[in-house]
Protein backbone atom coordinates (compact mmCIF):
# COMPACT_ATOMS: atom_id res chain seq x y z
CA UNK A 1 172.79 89.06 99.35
CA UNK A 2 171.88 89.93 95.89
CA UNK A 3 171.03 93.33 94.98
CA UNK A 4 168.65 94.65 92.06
CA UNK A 5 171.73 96.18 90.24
CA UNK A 6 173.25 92.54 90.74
CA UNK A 7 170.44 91.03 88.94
CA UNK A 8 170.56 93.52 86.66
CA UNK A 9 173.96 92.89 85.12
CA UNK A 10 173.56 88.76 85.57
CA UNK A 11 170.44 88.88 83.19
CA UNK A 12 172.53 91.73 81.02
CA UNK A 13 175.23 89.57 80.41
CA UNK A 14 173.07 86.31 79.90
CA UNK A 15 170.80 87.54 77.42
CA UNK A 16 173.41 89.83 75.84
CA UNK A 17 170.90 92.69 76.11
CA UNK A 18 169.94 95.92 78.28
CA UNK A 19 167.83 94.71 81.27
CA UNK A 20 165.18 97.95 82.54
CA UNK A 21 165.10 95.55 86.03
CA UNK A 22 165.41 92.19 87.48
CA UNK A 23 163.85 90.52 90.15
CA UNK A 24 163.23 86.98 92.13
CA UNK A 25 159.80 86.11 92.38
CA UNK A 26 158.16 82.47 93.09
CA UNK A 27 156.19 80.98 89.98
CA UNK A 28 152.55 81.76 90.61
CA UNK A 29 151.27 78.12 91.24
CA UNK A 30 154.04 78.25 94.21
CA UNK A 31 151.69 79.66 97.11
CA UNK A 32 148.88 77.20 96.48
CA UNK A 33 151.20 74.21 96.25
CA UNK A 34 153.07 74.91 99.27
CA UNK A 35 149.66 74.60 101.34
CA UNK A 36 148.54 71.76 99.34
CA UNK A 37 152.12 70.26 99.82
CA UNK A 38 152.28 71.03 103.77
CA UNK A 39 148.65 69.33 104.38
CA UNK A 40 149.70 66.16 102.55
CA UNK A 41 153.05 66.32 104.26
CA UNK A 42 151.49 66.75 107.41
CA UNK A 43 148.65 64.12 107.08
CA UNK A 44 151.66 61.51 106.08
CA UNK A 45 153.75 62.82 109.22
CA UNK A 46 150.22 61.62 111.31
CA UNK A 47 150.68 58.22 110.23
CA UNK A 48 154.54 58.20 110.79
CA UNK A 49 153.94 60.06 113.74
CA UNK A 50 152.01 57.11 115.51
CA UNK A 51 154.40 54.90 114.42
CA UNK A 52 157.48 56.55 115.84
CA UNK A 53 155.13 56.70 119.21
CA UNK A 54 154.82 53.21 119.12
CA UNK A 55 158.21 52.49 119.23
CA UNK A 56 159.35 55.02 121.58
CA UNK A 57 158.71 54.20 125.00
CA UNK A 58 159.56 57.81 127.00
CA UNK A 59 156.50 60.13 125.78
CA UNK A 60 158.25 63.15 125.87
CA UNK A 61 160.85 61.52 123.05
CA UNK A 62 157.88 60.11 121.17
CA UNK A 63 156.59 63.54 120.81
CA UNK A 64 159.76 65.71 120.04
CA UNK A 65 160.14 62.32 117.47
CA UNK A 66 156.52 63.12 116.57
CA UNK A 67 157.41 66.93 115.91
CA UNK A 68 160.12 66.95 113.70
CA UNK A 69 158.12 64.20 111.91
CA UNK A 70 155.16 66.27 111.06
CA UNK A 71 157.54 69.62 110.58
CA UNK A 72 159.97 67.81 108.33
CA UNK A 73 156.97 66.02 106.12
CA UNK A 74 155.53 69.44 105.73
CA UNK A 75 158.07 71.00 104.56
CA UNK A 76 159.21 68.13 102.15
CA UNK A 77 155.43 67.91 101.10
CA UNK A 78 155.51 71.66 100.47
CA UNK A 79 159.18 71.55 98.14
CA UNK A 80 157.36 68.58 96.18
CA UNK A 81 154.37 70.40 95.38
CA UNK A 82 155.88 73.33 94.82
CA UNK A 83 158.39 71.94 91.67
CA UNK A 84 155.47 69.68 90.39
CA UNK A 85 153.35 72.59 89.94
CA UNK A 86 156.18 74.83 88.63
CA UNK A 87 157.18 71.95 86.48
CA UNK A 88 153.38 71.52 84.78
CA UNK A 89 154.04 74.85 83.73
CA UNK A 90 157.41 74.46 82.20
CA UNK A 91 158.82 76.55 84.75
CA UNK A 92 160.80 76.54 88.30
CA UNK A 93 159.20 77.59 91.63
CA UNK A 94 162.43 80.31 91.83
CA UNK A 95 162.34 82.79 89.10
CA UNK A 96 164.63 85.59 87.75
CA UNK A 97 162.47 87.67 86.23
CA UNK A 98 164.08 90.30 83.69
CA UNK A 99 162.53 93.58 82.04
CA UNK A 100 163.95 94.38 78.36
CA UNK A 101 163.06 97.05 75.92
CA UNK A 102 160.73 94.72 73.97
CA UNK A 103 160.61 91.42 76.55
CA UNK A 104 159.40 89.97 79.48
CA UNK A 105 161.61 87.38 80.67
CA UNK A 106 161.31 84.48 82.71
CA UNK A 107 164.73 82.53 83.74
CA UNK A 108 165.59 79.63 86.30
CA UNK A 109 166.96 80.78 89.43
CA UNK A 110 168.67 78.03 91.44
CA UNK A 111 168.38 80.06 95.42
CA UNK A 112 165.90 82.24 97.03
CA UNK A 113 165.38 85.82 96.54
CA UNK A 114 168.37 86.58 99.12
CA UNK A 115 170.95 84.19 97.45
CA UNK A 116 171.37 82.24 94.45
CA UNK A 117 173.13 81.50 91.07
CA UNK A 118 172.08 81.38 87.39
CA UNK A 119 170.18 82.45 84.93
CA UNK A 120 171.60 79.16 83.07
CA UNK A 121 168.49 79.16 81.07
CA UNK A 122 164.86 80.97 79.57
CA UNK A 123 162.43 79.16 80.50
CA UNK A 124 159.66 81.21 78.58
CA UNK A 125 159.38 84.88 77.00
CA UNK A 126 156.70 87.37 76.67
CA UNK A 127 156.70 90.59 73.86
CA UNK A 128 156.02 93.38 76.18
CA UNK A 129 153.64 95.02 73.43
CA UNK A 130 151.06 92.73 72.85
CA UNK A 131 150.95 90.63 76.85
CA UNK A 132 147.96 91.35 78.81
CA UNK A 133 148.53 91.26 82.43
CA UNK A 134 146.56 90.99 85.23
CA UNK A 135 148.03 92.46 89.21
CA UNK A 136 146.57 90.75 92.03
CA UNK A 137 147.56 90.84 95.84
CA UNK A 138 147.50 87.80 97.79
CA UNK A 139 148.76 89.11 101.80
CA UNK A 140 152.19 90.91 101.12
CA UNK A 141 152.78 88.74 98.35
CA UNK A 142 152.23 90.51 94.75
CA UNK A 143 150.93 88.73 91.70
CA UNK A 144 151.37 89.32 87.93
CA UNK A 145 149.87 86.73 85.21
CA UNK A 146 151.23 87.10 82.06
CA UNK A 147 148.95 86.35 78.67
CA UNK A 148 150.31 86.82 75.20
CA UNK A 149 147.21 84.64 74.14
CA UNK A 150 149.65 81.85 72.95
CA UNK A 151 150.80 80.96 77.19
CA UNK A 152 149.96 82.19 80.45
CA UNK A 153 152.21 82.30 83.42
CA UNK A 154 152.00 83.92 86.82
CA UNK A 155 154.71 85.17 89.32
CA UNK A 156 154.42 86.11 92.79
CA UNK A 157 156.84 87.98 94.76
CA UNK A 158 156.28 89.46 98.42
CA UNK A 159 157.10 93.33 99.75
CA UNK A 160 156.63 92.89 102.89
CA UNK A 161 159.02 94.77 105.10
CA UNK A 162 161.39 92.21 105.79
CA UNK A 163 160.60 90.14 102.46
CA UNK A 164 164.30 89.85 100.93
CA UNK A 165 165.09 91.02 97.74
CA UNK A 166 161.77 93.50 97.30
CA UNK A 167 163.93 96.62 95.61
CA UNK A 168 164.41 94.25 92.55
CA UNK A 169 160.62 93.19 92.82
CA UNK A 170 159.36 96.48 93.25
CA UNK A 171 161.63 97.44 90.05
CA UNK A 172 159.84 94.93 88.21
CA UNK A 173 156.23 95.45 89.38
CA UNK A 174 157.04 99.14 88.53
CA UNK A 175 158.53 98.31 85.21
CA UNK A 176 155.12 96.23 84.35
CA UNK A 177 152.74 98.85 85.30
CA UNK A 178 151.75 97.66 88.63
CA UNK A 179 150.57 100.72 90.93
CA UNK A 180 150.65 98.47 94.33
CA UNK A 181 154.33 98.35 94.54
């Protein structure tokens, strides 16, 4: 598990600054490509689906075939999506987000908000002075869009009560402003 204070001292030591908090959040684009990704996935699976069916003789096999079809094109729909859309923005659909005195920092994350390794690289910056940003709510999940008039990105990050790594979310919500933390 990676903790907040974890996170902390890996941005610390890779920017060679102090970090105010640290946190893994999805890039913003990351909810709505996972549906888009798990429709097309699914809607191929239909198609390989009848396939398998039509090769397997004993129903019951044709549909636990069938299943893992559809749940296994769903998901692999959903991880495609997800880096494509991560990817049009310059960024990866796992970020390590990091608070400084004077930045906002966005960093690669290779993991999920539980586990993980890096930063090994910044993948965009915003001056904490002058970026606007905008706090939405989508379910547990908690959005932040980030506009320094020059780029816009958004992260999302869910609290929910058994979301994983929400103390180092809710350190960076907190650290932004947001009152919905």
């Amino acid at each position: 598990m990676t903790t907040a204070i974890e996170l902390r001292d890996l941005c610390a030591a890779f920017l060679g600054a102090e970090v105010e908090a640290a946190g893994i959040f999805s890039a913003g684009s990351a909810i709505g490509a996972s549906i888009m990704g798990a429709v097309g996935g699914a809607t191929i699976a239909e198609v390989a689906t009848h396939q398998t069916e039509e090769f397997v003789t004993d129903q019951i096999v044709g549909e636990v075939a069938g299943g893992l079809i559809s749940g296994a094109s769903a998901a692999a729909g959903m991880h495609v999506a997800r880096e494509a859309a991560a990817a049009a923005e310059g960024l990866t659909p796992v970020l390590l987000v990091a608070l400084t005195s004077d930045r906002i920092v966005l960093m690669d994350w290779h993991g999920n908000s539980a586990s993980g390794t890096g930063p090994t690289r910044e993948l965009v910056s915003f001056p904490r002075s002058t970026t606007q940003l905008t706090f939405g709510r989508i379910g547990a999940n908690r959005k932040v869009t980030f506009d320094d008039g020059v780029k816009t990105s958004s992260i999302t990050g869910a609290l929910g009560w058994l979301s994983s790594g929400k103390e180092g979310k809710r350190d960076v919500l907190r650290g932004l402003g947001s009152t919905d933390c």
